[in-house]
N, C-alpha and C. Protein backbone atom coordinates (compact mmCIF):
# COMPACT_ATOMS: atom_id res chain seq x y z
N UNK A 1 0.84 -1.19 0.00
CA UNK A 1 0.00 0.00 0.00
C UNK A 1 0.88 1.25 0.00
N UNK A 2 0.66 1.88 -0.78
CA UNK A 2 1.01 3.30 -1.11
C UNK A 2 0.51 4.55 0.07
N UNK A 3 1.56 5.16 0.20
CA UNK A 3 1.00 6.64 1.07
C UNK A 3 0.67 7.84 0.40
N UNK A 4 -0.35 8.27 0.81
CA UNK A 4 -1.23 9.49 0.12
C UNK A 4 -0.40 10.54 0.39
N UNK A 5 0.69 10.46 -0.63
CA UNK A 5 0.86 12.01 -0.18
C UNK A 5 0.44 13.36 -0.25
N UNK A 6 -0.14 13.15 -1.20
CA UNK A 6 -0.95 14.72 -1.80
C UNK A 6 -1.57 14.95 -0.30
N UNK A 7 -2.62 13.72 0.39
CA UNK A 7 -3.54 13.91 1.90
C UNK A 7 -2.56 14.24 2.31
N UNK A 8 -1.13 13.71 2.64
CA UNK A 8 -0.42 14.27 3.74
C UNK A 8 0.10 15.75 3.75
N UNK A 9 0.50 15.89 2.61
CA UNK A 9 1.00 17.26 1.91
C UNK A 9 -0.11 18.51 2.17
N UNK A 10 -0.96 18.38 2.28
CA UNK A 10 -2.35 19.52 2.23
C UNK A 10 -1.81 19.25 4.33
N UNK A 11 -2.24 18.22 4.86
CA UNK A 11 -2.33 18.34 6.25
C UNK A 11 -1.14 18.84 6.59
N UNK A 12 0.13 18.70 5.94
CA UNK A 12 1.52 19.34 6.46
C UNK A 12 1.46 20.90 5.99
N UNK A 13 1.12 21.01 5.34
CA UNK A 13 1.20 22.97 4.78
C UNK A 13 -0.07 23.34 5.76
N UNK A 14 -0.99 23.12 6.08
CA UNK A 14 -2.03 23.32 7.09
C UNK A 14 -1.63 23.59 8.50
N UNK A 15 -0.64 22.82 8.86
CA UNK A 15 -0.18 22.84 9.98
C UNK A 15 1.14 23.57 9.61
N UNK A 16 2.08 23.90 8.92
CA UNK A 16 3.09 25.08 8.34
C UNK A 16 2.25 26.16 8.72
N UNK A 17 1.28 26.28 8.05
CA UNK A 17 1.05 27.94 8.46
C UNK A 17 -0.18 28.23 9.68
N UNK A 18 -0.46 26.80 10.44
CA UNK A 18 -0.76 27.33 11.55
C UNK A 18 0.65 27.67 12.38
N UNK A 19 2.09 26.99 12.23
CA UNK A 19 3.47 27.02 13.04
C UNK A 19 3.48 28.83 13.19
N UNK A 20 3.29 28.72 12.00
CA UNK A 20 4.24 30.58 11.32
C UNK A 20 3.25 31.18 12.22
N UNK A 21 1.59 31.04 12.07
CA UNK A 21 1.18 32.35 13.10
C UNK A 21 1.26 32.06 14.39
N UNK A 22 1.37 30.89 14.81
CA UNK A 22 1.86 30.53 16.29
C UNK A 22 2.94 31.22 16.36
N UNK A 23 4.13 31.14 15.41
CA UNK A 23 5.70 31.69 15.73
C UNK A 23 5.54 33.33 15.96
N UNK A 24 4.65 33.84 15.26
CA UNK A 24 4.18 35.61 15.36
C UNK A 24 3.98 35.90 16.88
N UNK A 25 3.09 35.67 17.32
CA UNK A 25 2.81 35.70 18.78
C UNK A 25 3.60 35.46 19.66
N UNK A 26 5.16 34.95 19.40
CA UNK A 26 6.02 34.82 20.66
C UNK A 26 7.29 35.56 19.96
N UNK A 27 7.23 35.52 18.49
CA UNK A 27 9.00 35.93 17.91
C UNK A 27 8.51 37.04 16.87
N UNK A 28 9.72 37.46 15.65
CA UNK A 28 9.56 37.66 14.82
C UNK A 28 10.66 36.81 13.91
N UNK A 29 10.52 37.17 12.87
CA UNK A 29 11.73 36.06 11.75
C UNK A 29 12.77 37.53 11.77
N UNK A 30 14.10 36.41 12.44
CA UNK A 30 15.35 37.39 12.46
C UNK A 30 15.52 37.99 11.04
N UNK A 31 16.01 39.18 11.17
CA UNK A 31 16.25 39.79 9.48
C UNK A 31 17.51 39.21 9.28
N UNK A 32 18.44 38.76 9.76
CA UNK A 32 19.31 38.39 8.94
C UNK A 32 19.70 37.25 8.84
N UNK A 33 18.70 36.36 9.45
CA UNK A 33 18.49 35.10 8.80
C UNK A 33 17.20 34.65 8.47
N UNK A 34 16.66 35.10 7.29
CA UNK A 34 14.93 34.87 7.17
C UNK A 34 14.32 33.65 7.56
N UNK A 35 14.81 32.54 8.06
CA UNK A 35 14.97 31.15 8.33
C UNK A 35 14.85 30.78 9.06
N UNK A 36 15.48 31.82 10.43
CA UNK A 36 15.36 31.61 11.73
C UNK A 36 14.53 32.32 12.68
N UNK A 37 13.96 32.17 13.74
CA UNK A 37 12.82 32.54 14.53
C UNK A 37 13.81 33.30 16.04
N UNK A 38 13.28 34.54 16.48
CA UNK A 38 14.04 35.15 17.21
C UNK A 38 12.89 35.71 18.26
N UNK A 39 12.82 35.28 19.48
CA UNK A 39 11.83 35.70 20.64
C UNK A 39 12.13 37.35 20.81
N UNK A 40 10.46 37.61 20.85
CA UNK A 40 10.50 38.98 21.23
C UNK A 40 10.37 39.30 22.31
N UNK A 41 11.30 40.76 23.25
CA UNK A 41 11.08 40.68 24.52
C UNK A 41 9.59 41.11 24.58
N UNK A 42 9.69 41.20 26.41
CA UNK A 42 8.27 41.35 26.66
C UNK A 42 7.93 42.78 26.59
N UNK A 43 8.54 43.81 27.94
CA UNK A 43 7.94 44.94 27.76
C UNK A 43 9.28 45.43 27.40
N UNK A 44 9.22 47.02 27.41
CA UNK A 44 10.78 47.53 26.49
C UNK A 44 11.21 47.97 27.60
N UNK A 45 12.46 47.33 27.98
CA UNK A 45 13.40 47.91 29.06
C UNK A 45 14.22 48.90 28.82
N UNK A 46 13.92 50.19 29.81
CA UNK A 46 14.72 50.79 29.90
C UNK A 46 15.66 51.52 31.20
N UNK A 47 16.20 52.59 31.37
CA UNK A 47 16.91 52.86 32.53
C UNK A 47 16.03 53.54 33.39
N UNK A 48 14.58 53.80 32.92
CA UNK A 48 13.97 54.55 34.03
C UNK A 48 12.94 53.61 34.40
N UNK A 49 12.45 52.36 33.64
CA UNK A 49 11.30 51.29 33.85
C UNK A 49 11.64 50.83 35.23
N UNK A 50 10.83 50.69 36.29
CA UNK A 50 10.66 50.49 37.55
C UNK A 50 11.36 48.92 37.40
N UNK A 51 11.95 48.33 38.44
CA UNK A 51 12.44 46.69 38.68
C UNK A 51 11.56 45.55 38.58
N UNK A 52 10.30 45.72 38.78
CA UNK A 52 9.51 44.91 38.56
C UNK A 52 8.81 44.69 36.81
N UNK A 53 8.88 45.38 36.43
CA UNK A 53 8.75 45.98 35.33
C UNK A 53 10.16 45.23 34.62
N UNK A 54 10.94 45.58 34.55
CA UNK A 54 12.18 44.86 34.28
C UNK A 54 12.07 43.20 34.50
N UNK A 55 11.56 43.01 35.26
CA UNK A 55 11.99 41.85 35.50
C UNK A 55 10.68 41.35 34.95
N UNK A 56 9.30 41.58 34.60
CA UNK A 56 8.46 40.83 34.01
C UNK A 56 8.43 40.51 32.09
N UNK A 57 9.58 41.88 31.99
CA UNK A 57 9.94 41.62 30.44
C UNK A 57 10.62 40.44 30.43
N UNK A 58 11.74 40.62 31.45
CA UNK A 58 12.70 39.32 31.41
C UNK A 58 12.05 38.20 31.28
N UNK A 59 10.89 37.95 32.08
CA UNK A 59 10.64 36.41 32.39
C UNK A 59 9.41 36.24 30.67
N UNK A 60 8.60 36.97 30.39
CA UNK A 60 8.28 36.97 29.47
C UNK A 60 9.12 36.61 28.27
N UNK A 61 10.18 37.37 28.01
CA UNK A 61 10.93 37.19 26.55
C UNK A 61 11.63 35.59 26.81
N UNK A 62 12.02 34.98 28.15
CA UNK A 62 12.32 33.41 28.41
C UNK A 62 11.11 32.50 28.13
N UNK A 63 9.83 33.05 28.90
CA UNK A 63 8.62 32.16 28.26
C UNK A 63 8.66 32.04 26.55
N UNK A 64 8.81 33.47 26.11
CA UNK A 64 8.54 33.16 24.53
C UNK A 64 9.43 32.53 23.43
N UNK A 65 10.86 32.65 24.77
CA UNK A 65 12.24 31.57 23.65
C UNK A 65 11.94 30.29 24.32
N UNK A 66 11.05 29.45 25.16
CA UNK A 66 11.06 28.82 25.42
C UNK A 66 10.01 27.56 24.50
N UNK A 67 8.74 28.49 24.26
CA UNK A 67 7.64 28.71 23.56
C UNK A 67 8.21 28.63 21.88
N UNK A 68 8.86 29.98 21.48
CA UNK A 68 9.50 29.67 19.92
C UNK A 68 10.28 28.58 19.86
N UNK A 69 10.78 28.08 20.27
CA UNK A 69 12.04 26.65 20.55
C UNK A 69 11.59 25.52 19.58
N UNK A 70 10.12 25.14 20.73
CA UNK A 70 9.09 24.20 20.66
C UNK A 70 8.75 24.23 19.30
N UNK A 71 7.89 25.39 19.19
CA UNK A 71 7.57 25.75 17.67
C UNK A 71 8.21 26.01 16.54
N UNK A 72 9.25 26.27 16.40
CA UNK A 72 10.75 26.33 15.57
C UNK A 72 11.21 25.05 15.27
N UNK A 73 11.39 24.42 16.35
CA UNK A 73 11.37 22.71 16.23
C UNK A 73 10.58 21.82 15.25
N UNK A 74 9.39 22.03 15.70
CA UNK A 74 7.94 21.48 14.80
C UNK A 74 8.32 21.81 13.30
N UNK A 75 8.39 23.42 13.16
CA UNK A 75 8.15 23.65 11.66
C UNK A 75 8.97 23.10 11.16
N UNK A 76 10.44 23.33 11.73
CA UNK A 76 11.43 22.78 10.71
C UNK A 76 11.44 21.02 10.40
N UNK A 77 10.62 20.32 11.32
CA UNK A 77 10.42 18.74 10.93
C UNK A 77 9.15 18.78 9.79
N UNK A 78 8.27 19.45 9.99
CA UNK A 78 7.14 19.93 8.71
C UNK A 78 7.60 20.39 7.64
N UNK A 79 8.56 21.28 7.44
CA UNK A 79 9.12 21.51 6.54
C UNK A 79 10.06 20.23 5.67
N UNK A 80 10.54 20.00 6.56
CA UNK A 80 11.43 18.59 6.20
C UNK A 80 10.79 17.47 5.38
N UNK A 81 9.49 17.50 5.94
CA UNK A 81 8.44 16.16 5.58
C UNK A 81 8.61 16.26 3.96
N UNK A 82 7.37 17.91 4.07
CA UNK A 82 7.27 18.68 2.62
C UNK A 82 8.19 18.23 1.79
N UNK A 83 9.55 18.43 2.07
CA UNK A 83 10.69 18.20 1.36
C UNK A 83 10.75 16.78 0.76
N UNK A 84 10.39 15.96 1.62
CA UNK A 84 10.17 14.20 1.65
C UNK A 84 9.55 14.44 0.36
N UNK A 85 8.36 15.15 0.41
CA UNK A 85 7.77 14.31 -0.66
C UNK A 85 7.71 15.17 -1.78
N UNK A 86 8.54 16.11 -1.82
CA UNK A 86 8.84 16.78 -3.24
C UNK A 86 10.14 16.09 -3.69
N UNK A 87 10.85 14.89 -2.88
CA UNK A 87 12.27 13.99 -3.46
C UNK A 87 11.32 13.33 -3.81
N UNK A 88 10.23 12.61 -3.33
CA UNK A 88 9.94 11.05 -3.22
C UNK A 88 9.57 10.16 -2.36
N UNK A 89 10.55 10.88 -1.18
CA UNK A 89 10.82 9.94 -0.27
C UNK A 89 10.55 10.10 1.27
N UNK A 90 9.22 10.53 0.87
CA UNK A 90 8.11 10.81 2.14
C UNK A 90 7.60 9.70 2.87
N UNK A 91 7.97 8.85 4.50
CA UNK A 91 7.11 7.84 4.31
C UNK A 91 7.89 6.87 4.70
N UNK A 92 9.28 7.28 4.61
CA UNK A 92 10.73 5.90 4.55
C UNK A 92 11.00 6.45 6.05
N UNK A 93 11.31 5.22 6.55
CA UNK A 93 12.31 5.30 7.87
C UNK A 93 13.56 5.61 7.89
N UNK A 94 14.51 7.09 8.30
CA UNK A 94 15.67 7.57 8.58
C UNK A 94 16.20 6.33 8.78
N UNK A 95 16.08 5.59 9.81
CA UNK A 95 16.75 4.56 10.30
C UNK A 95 17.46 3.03 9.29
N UNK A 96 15.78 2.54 9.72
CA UNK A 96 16.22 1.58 8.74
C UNK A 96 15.47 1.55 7.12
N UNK A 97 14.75 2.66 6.52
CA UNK A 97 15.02 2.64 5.28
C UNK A 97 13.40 2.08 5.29
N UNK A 98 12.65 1.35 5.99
CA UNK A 98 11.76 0.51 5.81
C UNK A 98 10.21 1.40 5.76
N UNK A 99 9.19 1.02 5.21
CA UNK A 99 8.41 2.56 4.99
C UNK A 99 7.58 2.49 6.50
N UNK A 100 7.22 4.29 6.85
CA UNK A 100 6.72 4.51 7.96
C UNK A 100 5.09 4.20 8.00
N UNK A 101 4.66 3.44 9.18
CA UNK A 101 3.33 2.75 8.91
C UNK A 101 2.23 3.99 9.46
N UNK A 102 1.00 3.78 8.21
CA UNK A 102 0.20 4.24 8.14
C UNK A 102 -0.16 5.50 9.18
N UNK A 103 -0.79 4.52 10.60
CA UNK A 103 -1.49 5.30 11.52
C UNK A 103 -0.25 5.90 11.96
N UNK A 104 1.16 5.91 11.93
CA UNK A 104 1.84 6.37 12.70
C UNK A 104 2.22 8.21 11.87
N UNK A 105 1.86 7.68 10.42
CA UNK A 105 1.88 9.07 10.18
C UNK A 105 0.67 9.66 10.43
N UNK A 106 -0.52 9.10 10.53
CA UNK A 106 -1.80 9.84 10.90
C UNK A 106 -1.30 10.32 12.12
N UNK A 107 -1.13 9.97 12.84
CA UNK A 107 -0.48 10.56 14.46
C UNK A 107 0.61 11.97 14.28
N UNK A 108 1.42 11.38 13.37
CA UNK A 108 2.39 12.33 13.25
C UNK A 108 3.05 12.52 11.37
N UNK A 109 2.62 13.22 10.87
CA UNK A 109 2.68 13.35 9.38
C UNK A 109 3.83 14.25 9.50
N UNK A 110 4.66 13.84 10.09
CA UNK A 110 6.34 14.55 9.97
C UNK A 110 7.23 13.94 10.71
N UNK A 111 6.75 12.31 10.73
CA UNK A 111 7.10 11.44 11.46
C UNK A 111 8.49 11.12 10.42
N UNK A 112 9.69 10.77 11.23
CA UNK A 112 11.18 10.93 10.59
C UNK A 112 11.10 9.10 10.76
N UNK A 113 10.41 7.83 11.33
CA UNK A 113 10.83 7.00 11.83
C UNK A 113 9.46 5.99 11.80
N UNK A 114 9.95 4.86 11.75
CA UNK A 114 8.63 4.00 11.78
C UNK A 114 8.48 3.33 13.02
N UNK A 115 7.58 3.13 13.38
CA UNK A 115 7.22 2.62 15.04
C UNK A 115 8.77 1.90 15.28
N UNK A 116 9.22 0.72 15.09
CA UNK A 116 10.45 0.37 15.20
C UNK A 116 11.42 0.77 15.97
N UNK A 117 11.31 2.12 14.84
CA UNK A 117 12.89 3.15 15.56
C UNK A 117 12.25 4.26 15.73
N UNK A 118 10.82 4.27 16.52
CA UNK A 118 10.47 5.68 17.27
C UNK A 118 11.52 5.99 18.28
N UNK A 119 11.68 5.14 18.87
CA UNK A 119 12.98 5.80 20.18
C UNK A 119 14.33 5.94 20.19
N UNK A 120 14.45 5.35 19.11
CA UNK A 120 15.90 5.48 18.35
C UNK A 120 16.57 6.80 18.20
């Protein structure tokens, strides 16, 4: 049995550009690497902003690199998939080469691994 990629391909760009407006809300895309995702602080620190104040930007701009990480992570394995199946080779196990089963891409349609070598 053959894998649908076109189905998978529509559900992976679906979830691509839900990543990107998730990534808006915590970062912006660094300008000088359009590629990469860069957390925005929280409030704008400056030398007269009270300490508390200071310190809630701080913990904010750590929630949101903590937050972009996660999500930076994701896209770039979604992206990767995409890539799979504009070679071909959407579907194959990194590991051992052997193709990735069905429900496991329903679970995860940017799945790098077939049940096998999930923990691998």
């Amino acid at each position: 049995m053959t894998v649908d990629t076109k189905k998978f391909e529509k559900i992976l760009k679906g979830e691509m550009t839900k990543l990107e407006s998730e990534l808006t809300t915590v970062g912006r895309k660094n300008p000088d690497q359009t590629s990469d995702w860069e957390a925005t602080e929280g409030n704008v620190v400056t030398d007269t902003a009270e300490e508390g104040d200071v310190a809630e930007g701080i913990e904010e701009y750590e929630k949101n690199s903590a937050v972009l990480g996660q999500l930076e992570a994701r896209l770039n394995e979604v992206k990767s998939a995409l890539q799979k199946i504009e070679k071909g080779n959407y579907g194959v196990c990194e590991i051992g080469g052997e193709k990735i089963e069905e429900d496991r891409l329903e679970a995860n349609p940017a799945a790098k691994t077939c049940k096998k070598h999930m923990n691998s």
